[in-house]
N, C-alpha and C. Protein backbone atom coordinates (compact mmCIF):
# COMPACT_ATOMS: atom_id res chain seq x y z
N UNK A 1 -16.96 2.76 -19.63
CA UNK A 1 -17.98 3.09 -18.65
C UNK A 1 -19.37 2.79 -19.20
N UNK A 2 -19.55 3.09 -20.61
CA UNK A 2 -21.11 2.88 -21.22
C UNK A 2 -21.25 1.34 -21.19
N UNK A 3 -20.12 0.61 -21.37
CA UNK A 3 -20.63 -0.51 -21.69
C UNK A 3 -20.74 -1.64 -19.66
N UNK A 4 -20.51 -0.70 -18.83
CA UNK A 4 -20.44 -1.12 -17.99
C UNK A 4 -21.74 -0.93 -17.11
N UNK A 5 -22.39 -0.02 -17.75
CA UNK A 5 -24.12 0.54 -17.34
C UNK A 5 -24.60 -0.49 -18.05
N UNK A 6 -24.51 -0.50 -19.38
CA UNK A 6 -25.31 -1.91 -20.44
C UNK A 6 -25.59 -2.72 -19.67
N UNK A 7 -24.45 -3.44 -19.19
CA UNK A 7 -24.36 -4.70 -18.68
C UNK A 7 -24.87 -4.76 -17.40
N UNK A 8 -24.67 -3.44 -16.06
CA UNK A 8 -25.67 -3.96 -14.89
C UNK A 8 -27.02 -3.51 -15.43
N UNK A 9 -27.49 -2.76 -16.50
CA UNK A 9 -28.98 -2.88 -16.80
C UNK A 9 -29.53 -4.06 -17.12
N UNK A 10 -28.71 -4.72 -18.18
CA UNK A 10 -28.93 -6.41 -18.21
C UNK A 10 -28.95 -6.87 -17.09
N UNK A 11 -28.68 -7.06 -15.97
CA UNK A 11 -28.08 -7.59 -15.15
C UNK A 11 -29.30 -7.48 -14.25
N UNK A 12 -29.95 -5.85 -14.09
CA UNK A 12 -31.21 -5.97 -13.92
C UNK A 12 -32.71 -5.86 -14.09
N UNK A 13 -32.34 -6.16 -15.52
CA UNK A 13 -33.60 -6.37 -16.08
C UNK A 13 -33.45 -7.86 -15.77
N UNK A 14 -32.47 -8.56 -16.16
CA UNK A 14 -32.93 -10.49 -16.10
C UNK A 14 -33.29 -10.36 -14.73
N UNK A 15 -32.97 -9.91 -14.02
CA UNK A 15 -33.67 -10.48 -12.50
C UNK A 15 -34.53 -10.04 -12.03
N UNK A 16 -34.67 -8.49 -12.45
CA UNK A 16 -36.32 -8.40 -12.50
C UNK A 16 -37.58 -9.29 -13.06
N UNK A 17 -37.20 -9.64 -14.05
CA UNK A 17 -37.86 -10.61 -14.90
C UNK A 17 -37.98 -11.75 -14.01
N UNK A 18 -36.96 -12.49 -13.64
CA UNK A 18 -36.66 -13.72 -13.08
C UNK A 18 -37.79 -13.80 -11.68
N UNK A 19 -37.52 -12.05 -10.76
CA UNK A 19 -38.60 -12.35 -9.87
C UNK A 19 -39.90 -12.50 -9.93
N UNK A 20 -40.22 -11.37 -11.36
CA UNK A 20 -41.82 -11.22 -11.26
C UNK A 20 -42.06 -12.78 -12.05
N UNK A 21 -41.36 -13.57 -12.79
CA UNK A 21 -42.16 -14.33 -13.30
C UNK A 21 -42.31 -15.34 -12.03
N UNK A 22 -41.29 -15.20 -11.19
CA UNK A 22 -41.19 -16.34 -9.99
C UNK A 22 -42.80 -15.85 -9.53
N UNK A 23 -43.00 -15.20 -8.81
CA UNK A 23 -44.25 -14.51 -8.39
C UNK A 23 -45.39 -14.60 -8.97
N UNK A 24 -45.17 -14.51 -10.40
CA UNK A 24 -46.35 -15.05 -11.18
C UNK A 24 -46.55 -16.22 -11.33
N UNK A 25 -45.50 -17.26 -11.23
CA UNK A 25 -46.01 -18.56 -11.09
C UNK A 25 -46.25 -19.15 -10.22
N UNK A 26 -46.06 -18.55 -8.85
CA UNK A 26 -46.72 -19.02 -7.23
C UNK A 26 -48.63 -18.59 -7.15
N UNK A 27 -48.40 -17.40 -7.91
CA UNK A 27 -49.77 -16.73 -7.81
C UNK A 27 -50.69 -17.66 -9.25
N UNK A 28 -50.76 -18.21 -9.94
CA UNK A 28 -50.89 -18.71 -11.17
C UNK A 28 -52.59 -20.13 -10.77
N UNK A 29 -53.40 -19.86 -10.82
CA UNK A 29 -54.36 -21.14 -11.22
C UNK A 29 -54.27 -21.94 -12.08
N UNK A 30 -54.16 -21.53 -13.28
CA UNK A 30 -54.16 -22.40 -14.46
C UNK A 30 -52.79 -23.31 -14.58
N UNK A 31 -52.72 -24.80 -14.18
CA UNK A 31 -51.61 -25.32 -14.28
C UNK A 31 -50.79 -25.31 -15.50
N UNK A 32 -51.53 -25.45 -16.56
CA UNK A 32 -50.89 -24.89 -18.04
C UNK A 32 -49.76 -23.99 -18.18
N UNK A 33 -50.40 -22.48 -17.75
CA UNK A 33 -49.98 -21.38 -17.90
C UNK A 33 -48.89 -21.34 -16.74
N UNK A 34 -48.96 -21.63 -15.60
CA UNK A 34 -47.67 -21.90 -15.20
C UNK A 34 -46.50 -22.81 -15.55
N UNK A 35 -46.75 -24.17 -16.30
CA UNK A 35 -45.93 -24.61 -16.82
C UNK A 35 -44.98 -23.91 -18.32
N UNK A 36 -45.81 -23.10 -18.35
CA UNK A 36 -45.21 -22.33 -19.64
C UNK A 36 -43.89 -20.92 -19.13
N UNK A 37 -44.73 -20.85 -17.92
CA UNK A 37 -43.96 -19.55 -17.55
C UNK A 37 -42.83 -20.48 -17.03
N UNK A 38 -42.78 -21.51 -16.14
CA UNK A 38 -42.31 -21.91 -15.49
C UNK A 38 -40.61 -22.62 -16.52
N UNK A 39 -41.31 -22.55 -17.93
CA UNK A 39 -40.20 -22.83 -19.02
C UNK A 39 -39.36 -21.65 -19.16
N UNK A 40 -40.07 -20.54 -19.13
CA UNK A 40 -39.61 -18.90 -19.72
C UNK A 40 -38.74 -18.60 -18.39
N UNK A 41 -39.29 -19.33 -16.90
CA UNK A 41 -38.20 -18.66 -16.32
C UNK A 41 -36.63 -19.52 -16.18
N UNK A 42 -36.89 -21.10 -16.53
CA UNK A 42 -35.89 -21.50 -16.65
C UNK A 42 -34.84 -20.85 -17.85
N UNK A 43 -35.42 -20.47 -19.32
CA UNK A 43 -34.60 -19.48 -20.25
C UNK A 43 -33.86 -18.67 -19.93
N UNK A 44 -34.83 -17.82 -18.72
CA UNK A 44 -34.31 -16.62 -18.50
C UNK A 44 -33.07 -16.87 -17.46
N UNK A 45 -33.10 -17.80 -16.48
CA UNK A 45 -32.09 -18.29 -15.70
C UNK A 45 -30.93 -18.74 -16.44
N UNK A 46 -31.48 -19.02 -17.88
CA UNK A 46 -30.09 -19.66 -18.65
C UNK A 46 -29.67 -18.59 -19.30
N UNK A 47 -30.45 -16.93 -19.30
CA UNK A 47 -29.52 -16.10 -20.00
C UNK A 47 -29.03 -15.56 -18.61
N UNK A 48 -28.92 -15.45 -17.27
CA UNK A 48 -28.28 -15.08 -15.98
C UNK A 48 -27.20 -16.14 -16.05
N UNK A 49 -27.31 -17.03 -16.31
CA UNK A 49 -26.14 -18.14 -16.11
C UNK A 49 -24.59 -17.30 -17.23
N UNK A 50 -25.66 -17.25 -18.50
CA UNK A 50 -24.72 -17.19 -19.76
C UNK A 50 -23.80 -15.52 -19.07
N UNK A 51 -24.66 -14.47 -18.20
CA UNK A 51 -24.24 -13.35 -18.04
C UNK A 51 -23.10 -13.61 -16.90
N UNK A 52 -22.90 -15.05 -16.06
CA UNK A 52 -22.45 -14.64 -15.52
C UNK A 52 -21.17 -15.60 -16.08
N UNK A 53 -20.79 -15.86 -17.04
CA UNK A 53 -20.02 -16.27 -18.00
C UNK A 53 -20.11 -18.32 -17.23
N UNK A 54 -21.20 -18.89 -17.26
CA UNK A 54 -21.35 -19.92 -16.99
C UNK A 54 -21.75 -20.94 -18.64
N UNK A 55 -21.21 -20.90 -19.33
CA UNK A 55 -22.06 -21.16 -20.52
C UNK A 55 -22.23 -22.91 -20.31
N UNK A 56 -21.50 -24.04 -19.63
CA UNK A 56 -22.17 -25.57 -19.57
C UNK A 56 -23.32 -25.31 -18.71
N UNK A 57 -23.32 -24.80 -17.75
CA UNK A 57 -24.69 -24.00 -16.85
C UNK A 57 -25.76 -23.49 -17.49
N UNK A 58 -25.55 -22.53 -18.26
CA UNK A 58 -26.36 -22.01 -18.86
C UNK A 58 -27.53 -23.21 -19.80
N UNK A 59 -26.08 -24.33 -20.81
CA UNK A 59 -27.19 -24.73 -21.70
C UNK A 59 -27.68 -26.08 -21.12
N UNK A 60 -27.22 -26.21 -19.71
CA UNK A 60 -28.00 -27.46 -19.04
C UNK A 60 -29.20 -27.14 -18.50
N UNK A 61 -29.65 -25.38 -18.01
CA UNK A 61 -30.45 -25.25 -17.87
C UNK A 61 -31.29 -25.00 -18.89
N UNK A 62 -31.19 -24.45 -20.27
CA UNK A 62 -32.21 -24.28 -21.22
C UNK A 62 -32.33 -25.91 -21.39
N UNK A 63 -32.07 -26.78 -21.46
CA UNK A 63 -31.88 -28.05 -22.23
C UNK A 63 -32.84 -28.42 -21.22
N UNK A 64 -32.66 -28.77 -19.85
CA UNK A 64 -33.20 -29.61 -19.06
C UNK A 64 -34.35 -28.98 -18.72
N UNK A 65 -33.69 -27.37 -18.06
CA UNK A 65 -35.16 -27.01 -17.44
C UNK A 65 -36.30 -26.39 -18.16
N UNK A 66 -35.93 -26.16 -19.40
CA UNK A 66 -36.58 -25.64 -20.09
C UNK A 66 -37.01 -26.75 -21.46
N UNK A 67 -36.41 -27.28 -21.43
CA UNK A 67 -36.69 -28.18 -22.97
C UNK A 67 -37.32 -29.21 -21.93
N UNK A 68 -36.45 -30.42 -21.55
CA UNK A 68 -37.25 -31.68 -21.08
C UNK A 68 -38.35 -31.69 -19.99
N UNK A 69 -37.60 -30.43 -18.56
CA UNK A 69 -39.09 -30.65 -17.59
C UNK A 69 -40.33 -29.76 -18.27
N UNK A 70 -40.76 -29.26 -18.93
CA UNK A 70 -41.81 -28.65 -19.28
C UNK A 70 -42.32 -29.50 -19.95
N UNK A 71 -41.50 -30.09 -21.15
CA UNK A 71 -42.37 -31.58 -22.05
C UNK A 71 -42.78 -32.44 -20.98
N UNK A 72 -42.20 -32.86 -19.87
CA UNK A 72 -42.81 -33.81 -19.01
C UNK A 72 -43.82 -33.07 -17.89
N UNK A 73 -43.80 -32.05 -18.10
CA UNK A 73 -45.34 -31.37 -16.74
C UNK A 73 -46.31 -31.07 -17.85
N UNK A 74 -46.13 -31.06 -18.89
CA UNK A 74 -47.32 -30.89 -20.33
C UNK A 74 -47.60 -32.03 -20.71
N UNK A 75 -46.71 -33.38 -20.55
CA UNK A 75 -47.38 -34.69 -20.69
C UNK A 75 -47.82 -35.32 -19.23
N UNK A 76 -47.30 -34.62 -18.11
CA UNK A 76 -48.55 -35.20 -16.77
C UNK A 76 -49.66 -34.05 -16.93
N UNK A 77 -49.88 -32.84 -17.46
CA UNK A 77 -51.15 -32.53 -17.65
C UNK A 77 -51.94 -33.07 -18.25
N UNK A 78 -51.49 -33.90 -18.99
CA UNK A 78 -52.28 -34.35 -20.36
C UNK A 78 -53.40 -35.55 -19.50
N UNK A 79 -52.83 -36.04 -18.58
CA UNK A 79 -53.10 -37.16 -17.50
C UNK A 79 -53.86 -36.32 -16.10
N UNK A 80 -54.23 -35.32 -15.77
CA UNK A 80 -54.51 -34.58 -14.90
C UNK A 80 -55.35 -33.45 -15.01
N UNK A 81 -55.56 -32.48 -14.24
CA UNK A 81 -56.29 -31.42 -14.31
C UNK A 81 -55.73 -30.73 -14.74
N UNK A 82 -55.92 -29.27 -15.57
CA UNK A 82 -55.21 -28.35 -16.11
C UNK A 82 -55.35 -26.81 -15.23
N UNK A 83 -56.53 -27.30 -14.13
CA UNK A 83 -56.62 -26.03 -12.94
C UNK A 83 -56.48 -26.44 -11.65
N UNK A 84 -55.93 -25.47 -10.69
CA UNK A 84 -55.18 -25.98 -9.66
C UNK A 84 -56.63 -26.13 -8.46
N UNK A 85 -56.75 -27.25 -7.73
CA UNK A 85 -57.92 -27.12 -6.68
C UNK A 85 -57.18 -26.35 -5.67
N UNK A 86 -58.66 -25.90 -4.80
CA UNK A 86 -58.23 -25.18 -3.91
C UNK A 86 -57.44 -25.82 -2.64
N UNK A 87 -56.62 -26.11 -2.05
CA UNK A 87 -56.40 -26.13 -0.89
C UNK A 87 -57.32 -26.28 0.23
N UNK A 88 -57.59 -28.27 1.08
CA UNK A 88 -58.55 -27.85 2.08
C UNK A 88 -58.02 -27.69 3.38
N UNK A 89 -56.77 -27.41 3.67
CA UNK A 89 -55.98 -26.95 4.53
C UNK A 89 -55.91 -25.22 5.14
N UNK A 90 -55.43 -24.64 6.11
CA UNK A 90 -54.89 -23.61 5.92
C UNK A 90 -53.87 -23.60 5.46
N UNK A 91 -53.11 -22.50 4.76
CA UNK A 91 -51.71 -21.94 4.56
C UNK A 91 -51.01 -21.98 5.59
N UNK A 92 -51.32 -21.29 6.71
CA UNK A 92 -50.46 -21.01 7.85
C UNK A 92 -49.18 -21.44 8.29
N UNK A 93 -49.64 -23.28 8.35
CA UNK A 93 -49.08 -24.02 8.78
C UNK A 93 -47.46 -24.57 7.89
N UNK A 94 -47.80 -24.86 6.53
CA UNK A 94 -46.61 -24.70 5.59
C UNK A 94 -45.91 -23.33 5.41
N UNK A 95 -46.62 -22.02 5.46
CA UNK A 95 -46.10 -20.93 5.04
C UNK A 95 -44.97 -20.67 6.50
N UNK A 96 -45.41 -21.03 7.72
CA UNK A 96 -44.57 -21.03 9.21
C UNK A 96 -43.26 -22.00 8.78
N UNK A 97 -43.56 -23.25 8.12
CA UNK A 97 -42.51 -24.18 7.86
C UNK A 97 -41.52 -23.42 7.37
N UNK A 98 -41.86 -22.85 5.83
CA UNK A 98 -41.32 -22.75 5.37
C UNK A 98 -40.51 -21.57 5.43
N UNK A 99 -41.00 -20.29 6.31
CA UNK A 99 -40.27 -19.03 6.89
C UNK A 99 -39.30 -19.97 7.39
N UNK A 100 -39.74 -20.97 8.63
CA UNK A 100 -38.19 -21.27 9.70
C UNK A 100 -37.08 -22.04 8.61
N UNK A 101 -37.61 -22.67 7.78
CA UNK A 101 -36.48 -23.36 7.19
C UNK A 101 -35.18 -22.54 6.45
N UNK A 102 -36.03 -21.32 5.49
CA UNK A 102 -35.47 -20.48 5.12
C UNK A 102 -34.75 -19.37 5.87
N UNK A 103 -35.18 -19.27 7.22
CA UNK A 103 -34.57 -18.50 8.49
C UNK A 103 -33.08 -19.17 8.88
N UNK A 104 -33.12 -20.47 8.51
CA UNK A 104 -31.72 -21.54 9.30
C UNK A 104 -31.03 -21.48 7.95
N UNK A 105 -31.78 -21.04 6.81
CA UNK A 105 -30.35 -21.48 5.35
C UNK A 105 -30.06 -20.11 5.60
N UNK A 106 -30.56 -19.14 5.96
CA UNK A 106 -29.84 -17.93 6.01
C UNK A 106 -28.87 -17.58 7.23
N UNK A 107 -29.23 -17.94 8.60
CA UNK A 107 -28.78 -18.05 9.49
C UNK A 107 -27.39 -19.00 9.12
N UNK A 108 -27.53 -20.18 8.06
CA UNK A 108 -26.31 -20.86 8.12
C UNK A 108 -25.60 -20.13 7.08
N UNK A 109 -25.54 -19.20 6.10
CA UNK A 109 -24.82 -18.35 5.33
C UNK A 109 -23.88 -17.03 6.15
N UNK A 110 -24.45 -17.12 7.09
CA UNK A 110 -23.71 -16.01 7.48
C UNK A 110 -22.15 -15.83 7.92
N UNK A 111 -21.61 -17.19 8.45
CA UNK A 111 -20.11 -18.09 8.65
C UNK A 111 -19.67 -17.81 7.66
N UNK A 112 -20.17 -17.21 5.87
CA UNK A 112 -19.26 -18.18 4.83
C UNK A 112 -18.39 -16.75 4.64
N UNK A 113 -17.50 -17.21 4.11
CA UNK A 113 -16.50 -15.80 3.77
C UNK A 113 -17.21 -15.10 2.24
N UNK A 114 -16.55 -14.10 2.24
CA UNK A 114 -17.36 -13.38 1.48
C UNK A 114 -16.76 -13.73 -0.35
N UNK A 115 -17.72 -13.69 -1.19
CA UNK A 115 -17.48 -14.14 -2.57
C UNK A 115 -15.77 -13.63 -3.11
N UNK A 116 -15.58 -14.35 -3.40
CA UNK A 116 -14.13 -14.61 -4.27
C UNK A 116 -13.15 -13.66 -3.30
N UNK A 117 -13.18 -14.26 -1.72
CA UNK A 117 -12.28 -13.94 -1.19
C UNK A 117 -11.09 -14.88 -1.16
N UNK A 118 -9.65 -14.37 -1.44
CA UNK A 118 -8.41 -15.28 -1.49
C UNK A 118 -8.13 -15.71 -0.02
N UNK A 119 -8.44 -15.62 0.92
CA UNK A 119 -8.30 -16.10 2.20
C UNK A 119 -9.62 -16.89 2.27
N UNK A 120 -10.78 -17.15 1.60
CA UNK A 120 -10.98 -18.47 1.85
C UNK A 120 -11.04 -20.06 1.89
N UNK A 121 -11.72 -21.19 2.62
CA UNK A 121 -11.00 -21.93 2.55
C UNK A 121 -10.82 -22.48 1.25
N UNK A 122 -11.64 -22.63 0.18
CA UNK A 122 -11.69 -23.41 -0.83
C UNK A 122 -10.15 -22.90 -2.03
N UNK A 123 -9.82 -21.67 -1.59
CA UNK A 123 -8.92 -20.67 -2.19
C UNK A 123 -7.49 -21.71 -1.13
N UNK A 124 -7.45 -22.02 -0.49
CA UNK A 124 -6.60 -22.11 0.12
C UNK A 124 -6.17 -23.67 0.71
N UNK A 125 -7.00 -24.69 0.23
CA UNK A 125 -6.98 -25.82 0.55
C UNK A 125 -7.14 -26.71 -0.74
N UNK A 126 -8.33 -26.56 -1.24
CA UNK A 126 -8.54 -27.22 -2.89
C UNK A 126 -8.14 -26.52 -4.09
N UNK A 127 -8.38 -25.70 -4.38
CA UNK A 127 -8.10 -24.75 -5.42
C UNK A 127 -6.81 -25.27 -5.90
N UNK A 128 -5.43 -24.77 -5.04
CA UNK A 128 -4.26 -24.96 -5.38
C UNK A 128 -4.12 -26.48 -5.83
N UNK A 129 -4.59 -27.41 -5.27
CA UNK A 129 -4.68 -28.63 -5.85
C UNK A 129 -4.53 -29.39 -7.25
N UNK A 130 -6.27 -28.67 -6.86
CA UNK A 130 -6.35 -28.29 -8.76
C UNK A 130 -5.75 -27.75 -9.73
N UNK A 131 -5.19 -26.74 -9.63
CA UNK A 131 -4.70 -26.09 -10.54
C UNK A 131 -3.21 -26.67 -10.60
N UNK A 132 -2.32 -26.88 -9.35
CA UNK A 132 -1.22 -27.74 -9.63
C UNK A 132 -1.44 -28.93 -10.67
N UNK A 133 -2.57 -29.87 -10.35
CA UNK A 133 -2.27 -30.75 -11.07
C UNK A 133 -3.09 -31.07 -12.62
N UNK A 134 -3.49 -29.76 -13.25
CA UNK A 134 -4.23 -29.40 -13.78
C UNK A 134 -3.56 -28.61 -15.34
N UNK A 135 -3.07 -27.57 -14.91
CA UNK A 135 -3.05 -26.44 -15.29
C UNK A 135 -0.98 -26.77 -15.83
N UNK A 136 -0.59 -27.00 -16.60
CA UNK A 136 0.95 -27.25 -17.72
C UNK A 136 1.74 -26.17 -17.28
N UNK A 137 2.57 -26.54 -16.59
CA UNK A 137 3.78 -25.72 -16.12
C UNK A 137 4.40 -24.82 -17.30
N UNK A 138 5.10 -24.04 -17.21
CA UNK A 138 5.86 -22.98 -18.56
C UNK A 138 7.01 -24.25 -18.93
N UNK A 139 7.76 -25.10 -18.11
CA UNK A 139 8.55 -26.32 -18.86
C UNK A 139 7.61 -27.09 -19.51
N UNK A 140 6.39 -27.20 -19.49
CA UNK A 140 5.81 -28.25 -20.71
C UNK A 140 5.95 -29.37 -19.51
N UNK A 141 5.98 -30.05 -18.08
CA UNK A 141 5.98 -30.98 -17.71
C UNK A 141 4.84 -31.41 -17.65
N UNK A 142 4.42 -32.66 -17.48
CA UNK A 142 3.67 -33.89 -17.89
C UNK A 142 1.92 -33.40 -17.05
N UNK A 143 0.98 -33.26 -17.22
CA UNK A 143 0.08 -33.19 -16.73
C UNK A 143 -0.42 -34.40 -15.65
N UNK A 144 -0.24 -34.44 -14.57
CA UNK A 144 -0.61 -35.67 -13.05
C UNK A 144 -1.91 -36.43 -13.76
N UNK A 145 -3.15 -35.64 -14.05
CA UNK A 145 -4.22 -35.80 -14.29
C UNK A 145 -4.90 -36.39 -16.16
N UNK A 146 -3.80 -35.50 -16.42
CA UNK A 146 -3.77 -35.57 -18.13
C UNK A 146 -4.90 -34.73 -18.64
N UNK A 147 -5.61 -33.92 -18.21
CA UNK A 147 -6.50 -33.20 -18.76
C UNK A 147 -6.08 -32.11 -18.55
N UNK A 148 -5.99 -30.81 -19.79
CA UNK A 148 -5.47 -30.00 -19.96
C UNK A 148 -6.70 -28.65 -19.07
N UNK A 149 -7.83 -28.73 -19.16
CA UNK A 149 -8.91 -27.77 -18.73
C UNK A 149 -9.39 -28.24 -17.16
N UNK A 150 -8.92 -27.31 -16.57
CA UNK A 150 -8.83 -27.46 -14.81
C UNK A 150 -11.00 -27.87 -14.99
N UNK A 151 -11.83 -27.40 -15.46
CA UNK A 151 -13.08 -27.82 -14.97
C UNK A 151 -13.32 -29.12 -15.31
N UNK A 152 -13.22 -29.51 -16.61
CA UNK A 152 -12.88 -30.69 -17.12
C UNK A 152 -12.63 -31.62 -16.38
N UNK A 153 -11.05 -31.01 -15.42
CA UNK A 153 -10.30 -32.24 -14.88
C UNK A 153 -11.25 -32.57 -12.97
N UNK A 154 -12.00 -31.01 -12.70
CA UNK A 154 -12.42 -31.75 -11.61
C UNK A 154 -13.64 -32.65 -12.01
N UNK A 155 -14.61 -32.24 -12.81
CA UNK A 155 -15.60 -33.13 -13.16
C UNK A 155 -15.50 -34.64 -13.60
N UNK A 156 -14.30 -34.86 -14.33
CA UNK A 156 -13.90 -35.98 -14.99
C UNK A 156 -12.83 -36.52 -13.78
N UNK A 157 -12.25 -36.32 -13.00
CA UNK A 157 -11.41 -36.79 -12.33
C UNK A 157 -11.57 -36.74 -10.57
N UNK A 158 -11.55 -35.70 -10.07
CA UNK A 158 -11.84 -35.45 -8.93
C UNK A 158 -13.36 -35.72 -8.30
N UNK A 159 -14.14 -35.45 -9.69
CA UNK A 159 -15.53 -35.65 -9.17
C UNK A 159 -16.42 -36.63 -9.76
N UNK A 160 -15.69 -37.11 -10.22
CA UNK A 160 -15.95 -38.87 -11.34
C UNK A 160 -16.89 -39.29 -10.71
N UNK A 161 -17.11 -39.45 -9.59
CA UNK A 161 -17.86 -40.33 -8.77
C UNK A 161 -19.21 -39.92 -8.38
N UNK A 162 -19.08 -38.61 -8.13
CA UNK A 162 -20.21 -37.52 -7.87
C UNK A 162 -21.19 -37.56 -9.44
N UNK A 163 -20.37 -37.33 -10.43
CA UNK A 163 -20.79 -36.76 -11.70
C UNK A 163 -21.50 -38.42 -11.97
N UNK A 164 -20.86 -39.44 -11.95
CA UNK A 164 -21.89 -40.78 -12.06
C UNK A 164 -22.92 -41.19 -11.20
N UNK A 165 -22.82 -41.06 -9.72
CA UNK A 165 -24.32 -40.77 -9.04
C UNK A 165 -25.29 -39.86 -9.39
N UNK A 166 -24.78 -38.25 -10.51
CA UNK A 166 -25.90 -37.65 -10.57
C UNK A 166 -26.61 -38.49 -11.86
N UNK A 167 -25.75 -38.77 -12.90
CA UNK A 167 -26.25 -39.51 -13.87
C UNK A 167 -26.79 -40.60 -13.60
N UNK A 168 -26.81 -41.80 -12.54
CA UNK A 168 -27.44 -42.77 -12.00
C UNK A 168 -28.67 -41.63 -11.30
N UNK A 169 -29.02 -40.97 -10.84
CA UNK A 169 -29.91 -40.17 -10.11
C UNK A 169 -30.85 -40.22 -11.57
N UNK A 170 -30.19 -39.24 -12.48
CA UNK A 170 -31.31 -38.21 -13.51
C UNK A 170 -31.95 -39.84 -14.47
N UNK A 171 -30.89 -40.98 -14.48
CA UNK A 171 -31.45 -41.99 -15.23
C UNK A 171 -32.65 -42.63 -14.69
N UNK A 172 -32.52 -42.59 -13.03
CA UNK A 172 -33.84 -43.48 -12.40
C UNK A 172 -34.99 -42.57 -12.24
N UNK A 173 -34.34 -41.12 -12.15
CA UNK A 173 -35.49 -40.77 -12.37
C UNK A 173 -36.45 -40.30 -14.01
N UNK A 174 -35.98 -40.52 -15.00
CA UNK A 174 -36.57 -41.03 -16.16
C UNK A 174 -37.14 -41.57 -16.41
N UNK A 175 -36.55 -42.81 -15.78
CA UNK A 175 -37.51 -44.31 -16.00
C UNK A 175 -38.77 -44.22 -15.11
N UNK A 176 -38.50 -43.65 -13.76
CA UNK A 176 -39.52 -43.44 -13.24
C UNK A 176 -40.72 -42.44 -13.91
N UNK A 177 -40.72 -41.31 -14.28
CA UNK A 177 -41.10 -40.56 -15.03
C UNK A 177 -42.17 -41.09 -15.97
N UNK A 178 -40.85 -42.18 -17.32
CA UNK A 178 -41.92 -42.74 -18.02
C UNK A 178 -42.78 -43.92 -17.78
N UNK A 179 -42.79 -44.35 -16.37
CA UNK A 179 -43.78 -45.17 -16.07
C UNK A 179 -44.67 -44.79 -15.30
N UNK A 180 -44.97 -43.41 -14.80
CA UNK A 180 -46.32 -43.14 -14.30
C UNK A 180 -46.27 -42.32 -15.57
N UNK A 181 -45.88 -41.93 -16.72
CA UNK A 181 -46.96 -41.47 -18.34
C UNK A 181 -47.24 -42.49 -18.45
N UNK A 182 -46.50 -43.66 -18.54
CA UNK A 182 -47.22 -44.92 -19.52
C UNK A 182 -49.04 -44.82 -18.61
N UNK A 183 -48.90 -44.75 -17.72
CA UNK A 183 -50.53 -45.07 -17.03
C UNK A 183 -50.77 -46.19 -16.73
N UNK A 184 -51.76 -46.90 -16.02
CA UNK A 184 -52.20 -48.27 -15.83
C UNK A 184 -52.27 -48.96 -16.72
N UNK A 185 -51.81 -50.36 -16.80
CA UNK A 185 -51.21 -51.06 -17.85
C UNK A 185 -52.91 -52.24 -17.46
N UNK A 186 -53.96 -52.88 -18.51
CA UNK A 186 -54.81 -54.24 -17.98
C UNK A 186 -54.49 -55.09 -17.36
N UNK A 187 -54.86 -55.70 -16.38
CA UNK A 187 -54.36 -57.08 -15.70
C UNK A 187 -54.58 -58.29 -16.61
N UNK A 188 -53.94 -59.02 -16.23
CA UNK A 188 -54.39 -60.26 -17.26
C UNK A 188 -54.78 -61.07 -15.70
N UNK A 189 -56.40 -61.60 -16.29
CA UNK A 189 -57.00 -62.31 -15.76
C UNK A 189 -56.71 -63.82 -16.14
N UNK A 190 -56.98 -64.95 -15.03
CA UNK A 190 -57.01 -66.30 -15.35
C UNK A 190 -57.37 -66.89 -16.97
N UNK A 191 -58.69 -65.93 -17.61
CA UNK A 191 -59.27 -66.52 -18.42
C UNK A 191 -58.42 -66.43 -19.91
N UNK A 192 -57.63 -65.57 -19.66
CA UNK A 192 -56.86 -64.84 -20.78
C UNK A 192 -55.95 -65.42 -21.13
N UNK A 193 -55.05 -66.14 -19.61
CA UNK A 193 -53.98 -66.85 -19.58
C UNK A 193 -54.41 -68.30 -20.13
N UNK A 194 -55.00 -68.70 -20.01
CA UNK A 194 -55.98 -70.28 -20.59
C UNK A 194 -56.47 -70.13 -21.86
């Protein structure tokens, strides 16, 4: 029982944390200082990941969101302002957007069956799939897939295709990345070429 209080106190302290820093970095002027927080809350998302026993989750988010996008919003500051201008717009108009949009992702959650129910569909259509052709019978017969770790086998097998568009995705956007740091490159004029 004690160690079952521990753990929802963890449970909400990280998300306490998780909101106020969210909040503090909407409310934030100094672009700096939000990029910093904006690292601390990806950490902290990677110790919610690790709590919720996600650990490739966990260290893709310290790695990515916390290690590489912060080095790259601290090297476009370096190229930019370090304080945020004001807005010559009203709010109104995005803050209305953005209520209705968030009104229809919630409105569309409400259909889904409820968390780790065995009557839903994914429990009852894919799942078994997987794990049939996944998971080594008590005879020792032959694995369909040949990969012994059911996540493994959907990432590497079932989702081969998915998992190489995201890696074609995160590669173009790299390259893109390091060519607005590189900055404006001189033209070469006629006289240069002669």
């Amino acid at each position: 029982m004690t160690q079952g209080v521990v753990t929802h106190g963890i449970d909400i302290l990280l998300l306490t944390l998780l909101a106020g820093t969210a909040i503090t970095i909407v409310r934030m002027r100094s672009l700096w200082a939000a990029v910093m927080l904006t690292g601390i809350y990806s950490f902290l998302g990677a110790g919610w990941m690790s709590i919720l026993d996600a650990p490739d989750v966990a260290f893709t988010e310290a790695s990515v969101g916390a290690g590489i996008s912060t080095a790259l919003m601290l090297a476009t500051l370096a190229l930019t302002s370090t304080e945020m201008k004001r807005p010559a717009g009203s709010p109104v108009i995005p803050l209305l957007i953005v209520s209705i949009t968030g009104a229809a992702l919630i409105y569309g959650t409400l259909d889904m069956p409820y968390y780790g129910d065995p009557n839903g569909p994914i429990h009852q259509h894919v799942a078994p799939e997987y794990l049939q052709d996944s998971v080594p019978t008590v005879h020792g017969d032959e694995l369909s897939i040949g990969i012994p770790n059911v996540v493994t086998s959907v990432l590497a097998s079932y989702r081969g295709y998915d998992t190489l568009g995201e890696t074609v995705v995160i590669f173009t956007a790299g390259i893109g990345v390091f060519l607005l740091l590189r900055g404006p490159q001189p033209q070469k004029t006629e006289e240069d070429a002669g």
